[in-house]
C-alpha atoms as a PDB file:
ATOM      1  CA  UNK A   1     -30.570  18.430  43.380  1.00  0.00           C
ATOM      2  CA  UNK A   2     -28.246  18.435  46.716  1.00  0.00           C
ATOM      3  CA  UNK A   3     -25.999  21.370  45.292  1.00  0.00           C
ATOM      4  CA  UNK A   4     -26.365  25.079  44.889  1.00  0.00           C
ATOM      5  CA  UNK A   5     -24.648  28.198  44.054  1.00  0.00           C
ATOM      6  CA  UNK A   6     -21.317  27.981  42.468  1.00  0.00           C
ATOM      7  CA  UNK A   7     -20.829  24.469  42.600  1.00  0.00           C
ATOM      8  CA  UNK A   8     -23.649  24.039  41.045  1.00  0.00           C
ATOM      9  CA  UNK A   9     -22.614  26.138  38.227  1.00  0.00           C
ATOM     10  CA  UNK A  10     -19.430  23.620  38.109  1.00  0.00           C
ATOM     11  CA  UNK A  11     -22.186  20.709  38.017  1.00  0.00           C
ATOM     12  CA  UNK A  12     -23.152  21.720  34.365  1.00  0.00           C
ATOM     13  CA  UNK A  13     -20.023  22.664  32.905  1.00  0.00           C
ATOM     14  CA  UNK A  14     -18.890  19.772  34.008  1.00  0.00           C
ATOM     15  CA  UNK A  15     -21.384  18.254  32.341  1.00  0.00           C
ATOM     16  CA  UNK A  16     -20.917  20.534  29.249  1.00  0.00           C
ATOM     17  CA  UNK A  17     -16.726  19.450  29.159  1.00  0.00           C
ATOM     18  CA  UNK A  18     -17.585  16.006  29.201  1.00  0.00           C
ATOM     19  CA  UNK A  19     -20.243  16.223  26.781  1.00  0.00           C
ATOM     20  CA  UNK A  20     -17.248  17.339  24.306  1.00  0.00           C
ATOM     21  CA  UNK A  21     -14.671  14.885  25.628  1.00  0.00           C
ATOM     22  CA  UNK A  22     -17.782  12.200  24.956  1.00  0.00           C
ATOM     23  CA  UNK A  23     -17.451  14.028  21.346  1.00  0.00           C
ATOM     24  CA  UNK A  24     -14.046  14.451  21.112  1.00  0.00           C
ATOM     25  CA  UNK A  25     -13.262  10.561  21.499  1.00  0.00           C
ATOM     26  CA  UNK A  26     -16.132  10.204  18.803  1.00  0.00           C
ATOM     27  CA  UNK A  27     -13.849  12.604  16.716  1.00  0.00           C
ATOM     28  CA  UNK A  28     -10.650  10.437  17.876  1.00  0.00           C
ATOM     29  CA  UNK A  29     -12.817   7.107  16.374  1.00  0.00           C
ATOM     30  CA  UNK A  30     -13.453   8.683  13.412  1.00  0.00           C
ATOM     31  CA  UNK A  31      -9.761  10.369  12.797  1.00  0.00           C
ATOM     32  CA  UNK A  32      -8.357   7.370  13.364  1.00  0.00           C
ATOM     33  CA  UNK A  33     -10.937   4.896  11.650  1.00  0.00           C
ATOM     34  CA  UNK A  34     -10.200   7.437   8.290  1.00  0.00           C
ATOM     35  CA  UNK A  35      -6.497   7.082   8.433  1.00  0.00           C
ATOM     36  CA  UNK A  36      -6.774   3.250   8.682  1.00  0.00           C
ATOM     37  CA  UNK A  37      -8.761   3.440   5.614  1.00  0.00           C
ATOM     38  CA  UNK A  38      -6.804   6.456   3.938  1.00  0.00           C
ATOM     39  CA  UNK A  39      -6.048   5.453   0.497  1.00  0.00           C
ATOM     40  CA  UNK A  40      -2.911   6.996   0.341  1.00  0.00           C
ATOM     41  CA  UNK A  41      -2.413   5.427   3.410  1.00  0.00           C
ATOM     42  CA  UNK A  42      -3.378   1.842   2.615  1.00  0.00           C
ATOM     43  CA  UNK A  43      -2.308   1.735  -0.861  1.00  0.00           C
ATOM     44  CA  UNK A  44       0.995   2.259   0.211  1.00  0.00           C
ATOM     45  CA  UNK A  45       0.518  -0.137   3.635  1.00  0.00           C
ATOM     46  CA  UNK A  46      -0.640  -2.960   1.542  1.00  0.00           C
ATOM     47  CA  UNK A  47       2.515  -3.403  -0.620  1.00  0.00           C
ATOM     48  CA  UNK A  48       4.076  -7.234  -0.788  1.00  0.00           C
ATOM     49  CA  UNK A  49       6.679  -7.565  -2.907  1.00  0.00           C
ATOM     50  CA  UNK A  50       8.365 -11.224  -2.425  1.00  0.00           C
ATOM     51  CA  UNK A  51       7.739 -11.434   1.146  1.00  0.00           C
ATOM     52  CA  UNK A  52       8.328  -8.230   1.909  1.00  0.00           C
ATOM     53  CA  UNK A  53       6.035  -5.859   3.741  1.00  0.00           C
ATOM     54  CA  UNK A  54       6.430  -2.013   4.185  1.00  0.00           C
ATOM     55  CA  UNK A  55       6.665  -1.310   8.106  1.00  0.00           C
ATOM     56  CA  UNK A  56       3.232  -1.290  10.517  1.00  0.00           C
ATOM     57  CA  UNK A  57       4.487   1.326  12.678  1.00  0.00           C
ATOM     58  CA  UNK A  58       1.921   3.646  11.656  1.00  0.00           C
ATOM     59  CA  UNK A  59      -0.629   0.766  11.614  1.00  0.00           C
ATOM     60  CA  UNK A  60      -0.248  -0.090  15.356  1.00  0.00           C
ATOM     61  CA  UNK A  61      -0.022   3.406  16.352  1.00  0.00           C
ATOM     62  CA  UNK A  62      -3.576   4.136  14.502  1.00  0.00           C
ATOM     63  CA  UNK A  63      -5.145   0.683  16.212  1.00  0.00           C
ATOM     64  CA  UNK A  64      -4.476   2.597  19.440  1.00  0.00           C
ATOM     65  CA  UNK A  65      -5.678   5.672  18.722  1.00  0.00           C
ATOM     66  CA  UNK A  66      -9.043   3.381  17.966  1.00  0.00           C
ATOM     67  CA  UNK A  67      -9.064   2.514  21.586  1.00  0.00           C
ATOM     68  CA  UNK A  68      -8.321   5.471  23.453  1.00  0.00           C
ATOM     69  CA  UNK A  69     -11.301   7.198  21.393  1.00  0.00           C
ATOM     70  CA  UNK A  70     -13.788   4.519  21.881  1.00  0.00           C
ATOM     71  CA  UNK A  71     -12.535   4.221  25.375  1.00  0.00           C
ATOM     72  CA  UNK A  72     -12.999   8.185  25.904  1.00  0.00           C
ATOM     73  CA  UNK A  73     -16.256   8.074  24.638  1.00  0.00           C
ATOM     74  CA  UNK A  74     -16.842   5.449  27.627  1.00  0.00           C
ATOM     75  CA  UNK A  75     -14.927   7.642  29.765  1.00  0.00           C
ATOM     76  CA  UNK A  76     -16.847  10.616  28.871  1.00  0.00           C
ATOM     77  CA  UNK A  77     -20.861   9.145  29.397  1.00  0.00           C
ATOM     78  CA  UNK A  78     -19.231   8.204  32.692  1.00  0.00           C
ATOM     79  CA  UNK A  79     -18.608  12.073  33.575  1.00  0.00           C
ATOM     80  CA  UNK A  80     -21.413  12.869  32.176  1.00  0.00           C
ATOM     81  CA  UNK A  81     -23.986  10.477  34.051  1.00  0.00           C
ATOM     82  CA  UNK A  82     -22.194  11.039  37.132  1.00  0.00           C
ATOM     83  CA  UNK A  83     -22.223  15.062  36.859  1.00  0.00           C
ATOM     84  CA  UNK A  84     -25.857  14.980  36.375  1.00  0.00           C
ATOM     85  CA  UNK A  85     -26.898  12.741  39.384  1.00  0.00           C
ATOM     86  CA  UNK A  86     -24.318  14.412  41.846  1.00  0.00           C
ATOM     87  CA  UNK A  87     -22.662  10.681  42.010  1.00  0.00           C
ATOM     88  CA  UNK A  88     -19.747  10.761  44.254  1.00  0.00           C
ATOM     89  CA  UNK A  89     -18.798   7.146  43.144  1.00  0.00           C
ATOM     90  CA  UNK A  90     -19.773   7.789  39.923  1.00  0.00           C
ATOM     91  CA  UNK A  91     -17.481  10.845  39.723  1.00  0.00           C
ATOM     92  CA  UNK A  92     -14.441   9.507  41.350  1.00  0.00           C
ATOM     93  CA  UNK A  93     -14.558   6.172  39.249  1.00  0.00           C
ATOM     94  CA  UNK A  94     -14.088   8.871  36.462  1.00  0.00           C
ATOM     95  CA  UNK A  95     -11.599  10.898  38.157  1.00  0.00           C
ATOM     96  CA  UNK A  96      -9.243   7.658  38.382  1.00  0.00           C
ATOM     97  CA  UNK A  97     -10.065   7.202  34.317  1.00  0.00           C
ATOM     98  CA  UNK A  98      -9.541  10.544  33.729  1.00  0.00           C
ATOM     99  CA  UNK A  99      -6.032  10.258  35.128  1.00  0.00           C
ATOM    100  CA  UNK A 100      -4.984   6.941  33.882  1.00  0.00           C
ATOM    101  CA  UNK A 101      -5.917   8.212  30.366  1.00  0.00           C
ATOM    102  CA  UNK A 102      -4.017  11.372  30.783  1.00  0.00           C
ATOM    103  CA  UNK A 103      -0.885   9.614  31.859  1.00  0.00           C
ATOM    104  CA  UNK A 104      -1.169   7.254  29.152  1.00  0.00           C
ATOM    105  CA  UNK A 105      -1.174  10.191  26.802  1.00  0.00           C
ATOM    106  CA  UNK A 106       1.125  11.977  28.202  1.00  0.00           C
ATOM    107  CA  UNK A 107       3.633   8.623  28.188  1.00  0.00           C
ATOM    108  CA  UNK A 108       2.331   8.410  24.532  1.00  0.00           C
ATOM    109  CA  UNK A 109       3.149  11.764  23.576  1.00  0.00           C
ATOM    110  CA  UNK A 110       6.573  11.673  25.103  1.00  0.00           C
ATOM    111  CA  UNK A 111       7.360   8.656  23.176  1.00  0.00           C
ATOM    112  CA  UNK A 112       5.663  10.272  20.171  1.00  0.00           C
ATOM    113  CA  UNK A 113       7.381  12.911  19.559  1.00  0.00           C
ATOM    114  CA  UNK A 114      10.844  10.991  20.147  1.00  0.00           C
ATOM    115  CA  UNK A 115      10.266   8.227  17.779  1.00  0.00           C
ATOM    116  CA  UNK A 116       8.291  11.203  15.266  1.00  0.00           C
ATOM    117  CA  UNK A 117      10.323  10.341  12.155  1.00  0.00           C
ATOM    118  CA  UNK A 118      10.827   7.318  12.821  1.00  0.00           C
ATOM    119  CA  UNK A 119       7.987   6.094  10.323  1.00  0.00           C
ATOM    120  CA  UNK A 120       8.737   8.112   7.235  1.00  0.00           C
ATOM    121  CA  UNK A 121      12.367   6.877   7.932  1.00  0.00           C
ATOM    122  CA  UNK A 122      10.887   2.912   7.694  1.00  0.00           C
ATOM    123  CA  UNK A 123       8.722   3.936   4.715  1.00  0.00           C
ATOM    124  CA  UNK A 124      11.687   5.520   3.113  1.00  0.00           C
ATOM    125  CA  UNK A 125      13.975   2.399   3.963  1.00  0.00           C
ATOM    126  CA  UNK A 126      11.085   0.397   2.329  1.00  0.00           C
ATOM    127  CA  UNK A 127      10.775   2.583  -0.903  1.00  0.00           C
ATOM    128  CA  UNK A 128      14.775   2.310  -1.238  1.00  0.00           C
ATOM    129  CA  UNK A 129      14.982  -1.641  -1.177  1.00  0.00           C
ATOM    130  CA  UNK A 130      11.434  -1.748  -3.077  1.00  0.00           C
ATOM    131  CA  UNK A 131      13.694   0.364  -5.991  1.00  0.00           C
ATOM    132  CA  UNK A 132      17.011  -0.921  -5.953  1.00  0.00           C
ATOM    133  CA  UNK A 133      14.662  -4.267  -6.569  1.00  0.00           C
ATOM    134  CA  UNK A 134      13.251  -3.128  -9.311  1.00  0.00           C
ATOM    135  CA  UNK A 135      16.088  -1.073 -11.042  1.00  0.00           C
ATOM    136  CA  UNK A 136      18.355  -3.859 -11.067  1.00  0.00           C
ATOM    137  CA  UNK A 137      18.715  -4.498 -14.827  1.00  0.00           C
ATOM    138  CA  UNK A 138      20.484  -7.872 -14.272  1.00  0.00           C
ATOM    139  CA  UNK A 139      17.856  -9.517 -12.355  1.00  0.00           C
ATOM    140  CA  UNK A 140      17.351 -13.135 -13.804  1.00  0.00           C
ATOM    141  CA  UNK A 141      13.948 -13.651 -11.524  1.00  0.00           C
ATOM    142  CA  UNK A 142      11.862 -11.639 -14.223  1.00  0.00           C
ATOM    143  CA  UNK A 143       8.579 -12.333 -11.947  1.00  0.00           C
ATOM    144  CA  UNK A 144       9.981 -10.985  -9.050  1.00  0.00           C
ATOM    145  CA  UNK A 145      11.140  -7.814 -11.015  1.00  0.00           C
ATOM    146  CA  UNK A 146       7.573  -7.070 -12.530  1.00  0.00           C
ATOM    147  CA  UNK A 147       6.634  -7.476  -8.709  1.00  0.00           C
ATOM    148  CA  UNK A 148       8.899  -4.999  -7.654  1.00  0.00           C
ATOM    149  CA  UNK A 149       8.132  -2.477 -10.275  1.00  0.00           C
ATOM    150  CA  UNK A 150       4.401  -3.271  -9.627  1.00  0.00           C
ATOM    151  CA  UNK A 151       5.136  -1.862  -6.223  1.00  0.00           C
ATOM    152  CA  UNK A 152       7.073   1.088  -7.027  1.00  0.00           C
ATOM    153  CA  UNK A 153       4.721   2.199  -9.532  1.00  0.00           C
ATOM    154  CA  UNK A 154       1.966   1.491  -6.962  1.00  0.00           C
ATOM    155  CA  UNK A 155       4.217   4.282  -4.650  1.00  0.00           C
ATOM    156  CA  UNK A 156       4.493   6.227  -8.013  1.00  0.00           C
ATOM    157  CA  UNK A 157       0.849   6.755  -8.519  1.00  0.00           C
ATOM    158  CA  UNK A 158      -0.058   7.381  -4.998  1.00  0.00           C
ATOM    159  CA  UNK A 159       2.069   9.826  -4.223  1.00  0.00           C
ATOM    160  CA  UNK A 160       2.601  11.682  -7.350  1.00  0.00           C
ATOM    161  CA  UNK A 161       6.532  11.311  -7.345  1.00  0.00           C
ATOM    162  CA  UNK A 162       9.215   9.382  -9.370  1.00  0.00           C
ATOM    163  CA  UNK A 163      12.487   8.438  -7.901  1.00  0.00           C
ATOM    164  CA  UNK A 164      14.697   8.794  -5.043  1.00  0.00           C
ATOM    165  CA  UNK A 165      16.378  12.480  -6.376  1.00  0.00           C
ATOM    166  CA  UNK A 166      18.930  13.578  -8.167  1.00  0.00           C
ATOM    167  CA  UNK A 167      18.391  11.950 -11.409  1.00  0.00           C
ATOM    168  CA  UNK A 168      16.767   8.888 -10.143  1.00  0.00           C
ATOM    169  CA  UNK A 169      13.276   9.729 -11.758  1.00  0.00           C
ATOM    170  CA  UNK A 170      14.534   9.367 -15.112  1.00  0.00           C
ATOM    171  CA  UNK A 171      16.534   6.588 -14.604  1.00  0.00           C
ATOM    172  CA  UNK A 172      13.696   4.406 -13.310  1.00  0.00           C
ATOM    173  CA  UNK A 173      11.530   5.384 -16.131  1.00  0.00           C
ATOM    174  CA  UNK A 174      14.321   4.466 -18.402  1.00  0.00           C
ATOM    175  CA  UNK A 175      14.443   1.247 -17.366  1.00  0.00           C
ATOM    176  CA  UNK A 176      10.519   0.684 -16.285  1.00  0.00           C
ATOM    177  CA  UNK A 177      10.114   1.337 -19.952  1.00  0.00           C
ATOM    178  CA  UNK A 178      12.251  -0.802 -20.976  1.00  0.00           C
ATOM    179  CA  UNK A 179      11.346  -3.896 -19.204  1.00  0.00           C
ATOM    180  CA  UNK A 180       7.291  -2.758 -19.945  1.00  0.00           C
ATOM    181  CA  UNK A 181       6.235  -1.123 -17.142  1.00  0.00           C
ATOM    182  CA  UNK A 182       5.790   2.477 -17.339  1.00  0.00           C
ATOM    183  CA  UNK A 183       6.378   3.346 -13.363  1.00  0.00           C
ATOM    184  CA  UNK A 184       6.746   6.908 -13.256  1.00  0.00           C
ATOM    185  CA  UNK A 185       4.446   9.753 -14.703  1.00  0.00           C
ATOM    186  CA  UNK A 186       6.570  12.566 -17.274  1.00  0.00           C
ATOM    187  CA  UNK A 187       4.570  14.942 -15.043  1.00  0.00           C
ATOM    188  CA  UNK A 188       6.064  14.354 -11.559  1.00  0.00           C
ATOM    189  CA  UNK A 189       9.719  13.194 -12.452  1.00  0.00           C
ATOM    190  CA  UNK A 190      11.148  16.503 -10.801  1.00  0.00           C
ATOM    191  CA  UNK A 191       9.472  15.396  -7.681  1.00  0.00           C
ATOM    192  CA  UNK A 192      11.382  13.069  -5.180  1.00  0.00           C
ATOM    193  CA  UNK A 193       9.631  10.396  -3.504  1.00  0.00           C
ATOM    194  CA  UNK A 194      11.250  10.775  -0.470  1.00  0.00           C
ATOM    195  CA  UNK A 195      10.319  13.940  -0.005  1.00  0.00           C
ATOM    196  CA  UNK A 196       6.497  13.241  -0.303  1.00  0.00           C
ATOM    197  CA  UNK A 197       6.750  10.248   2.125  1.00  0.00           C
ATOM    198  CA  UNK A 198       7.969  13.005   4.506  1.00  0.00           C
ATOM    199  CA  UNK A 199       5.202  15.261   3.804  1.00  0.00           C
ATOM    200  CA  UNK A 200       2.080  12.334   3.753  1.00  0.00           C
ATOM    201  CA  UNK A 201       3.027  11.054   7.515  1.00  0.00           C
ATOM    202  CA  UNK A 202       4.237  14.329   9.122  1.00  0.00           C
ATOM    203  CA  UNK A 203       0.803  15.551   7.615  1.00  0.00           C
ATOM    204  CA  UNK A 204      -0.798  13.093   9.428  1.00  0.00           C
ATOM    205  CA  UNK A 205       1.519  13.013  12.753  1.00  0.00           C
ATOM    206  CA  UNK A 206       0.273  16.841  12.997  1.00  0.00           C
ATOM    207  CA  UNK A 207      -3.093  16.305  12.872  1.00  0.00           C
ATOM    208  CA  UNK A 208      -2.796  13.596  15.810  1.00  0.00           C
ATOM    209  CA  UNK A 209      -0.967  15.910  17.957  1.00  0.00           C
ATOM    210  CA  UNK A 210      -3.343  18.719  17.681  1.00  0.00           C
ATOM    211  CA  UNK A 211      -5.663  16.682  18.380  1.00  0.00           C
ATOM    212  CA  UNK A 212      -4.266  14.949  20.994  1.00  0.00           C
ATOM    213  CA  UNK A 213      -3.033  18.580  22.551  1.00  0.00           C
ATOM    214  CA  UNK A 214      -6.538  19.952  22.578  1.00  0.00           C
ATOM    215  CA  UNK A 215      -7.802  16.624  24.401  1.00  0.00           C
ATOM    216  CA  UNK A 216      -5.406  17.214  27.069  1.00  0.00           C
ATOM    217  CA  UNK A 217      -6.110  20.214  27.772  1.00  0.00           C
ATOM    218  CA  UNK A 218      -9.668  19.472  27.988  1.00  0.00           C
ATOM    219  CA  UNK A 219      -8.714  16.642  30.755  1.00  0.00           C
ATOM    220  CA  UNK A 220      -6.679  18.780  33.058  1.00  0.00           C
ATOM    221  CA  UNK A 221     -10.110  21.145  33.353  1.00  0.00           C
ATOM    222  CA  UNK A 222     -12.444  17.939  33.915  1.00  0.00           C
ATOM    223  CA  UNK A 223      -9.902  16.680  36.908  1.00  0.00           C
ATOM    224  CA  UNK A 224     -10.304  19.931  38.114  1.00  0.00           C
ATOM    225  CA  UNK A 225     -13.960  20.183  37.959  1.00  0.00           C
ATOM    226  CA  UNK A 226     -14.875  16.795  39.020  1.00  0.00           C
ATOM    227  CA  UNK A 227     -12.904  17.103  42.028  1.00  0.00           C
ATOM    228  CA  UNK A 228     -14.115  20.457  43.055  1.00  0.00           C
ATOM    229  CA  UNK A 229     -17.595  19.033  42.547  1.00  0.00           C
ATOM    230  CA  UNK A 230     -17.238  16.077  44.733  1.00  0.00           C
ATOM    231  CA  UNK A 231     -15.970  18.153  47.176  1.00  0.00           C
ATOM    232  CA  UNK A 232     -19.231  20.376  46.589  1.00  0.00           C
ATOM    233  CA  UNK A 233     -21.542  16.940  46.671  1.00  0.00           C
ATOM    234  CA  UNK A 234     -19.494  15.583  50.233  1.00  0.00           C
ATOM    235  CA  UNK A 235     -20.320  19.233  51.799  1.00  0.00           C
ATOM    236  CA  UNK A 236     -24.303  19.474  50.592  1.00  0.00           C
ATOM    237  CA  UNK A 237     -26.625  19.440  53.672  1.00  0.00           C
ATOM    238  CA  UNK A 238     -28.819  17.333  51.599  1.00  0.00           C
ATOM    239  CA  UNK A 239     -26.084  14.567  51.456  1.00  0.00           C
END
């Protein structure tokens, strides 16, 4: 083709980086696909109890991690095509891309990490009212009690965990036993619910931001190449 030398050396690893960004974003899909369908994930997500839904913070945040991978799978063929046939057009059209997606991600990030807890808090808020529901032993609405301790066993059983702390556990499976509904395992009374809500989404906040680090990083070396290339392509004697 119309380049030689070093730049065309940068021609193939350019080609090689966004051959793994093209995989990465398929990697991104899939992450994100599996949490949407996590069934720790979703049996807690699909809770209604009386009207009441747990909080889609998570939800939305997974929907866009959908788009940005099926997007940088776009985004990637693009570098990739372009790389190969020494397409100046081709290669700044995926320059802009390239830095549209990073500055989302970066705006994403930033917002990320300040609003981190912020969905374990709304689960936890959830769990708390979903409880108090169901622990109150003077409830006259007897359907929407079984409802409620429907739910918190649902939480129960998912996350291996019984209570709120400091004695709750054995409260709740006082009175779940009593009114019929055996919410909490003997096994995992000493563990507080709260605390695993913490652990399932920080679990999976950690995984997005490793992933979501190494994907940068992978960017800022792309910009770099495809730049340096089209600079390589513009000076070719052949062009």
């Amino acid at each position: 083709m119309g380049v030689d030398g070093c730049t065309r050396c940068i021609k193939y690893t350019l080609f090689f980086c966004n051959f793994i960004f093209w995989l990465a974003g398929g990697v991104i899909l899939g992450l994100a696909l599996f949490l949407r369908h996590d069934h720790q994930v979703k049996s807690l997500l699909d809770i209604t109890v009386d009207g009441q839904q747990p909080p889609s913070t998570f939800y939305t945040s997974i929907h866009i991690l959908i788009a940005v991978g099926a997007v940088m799978m776009v985004v990637g063929f693009l570098g990739c095509y372009g790389a190969i046939q020494e397409s100046q057009c081709l290669l700044g059209t995926f320059f802009t891309c390239l830095v549209i997606l990073f500055a989302c991600e970066v705006a994403a990030g930033i917002l990320g990490y300040m609003h981190r807890e912020t969905i374990s808090k709304e689960m936890i808020i959830f769990y708390d009212s979903l409880y108090d529901e169901a622990m109150k032993t003077s409830l006259t609405e007897s359907d929407r009690k079984v409802a409620a301790m429907q739910g918190l066993k649902i939480f129960h059983e998912t996350l291996k965990c019984c209570g709120k702390g400091l004695g709750t556990s054995l409260f709740s499976k006082f009175v779940g036993m009593k009114d019929g509904v055996d919410v909490c395992s003997t096994e995992y009374v000493t563990v507080s619910c709260h605390t695993s809500i913490n652990d399932l989404f920080s679990t999976k906040i950690h995984i997005v931001g490793i992933a979501a680090l190494v994907i940068a990083i992978i960017m800022i070396f792309e910009m770099i190449f495809s730049m340096v290339l089209c600079c390589g392509i513009r000076n070719s004697p052949v062009y």
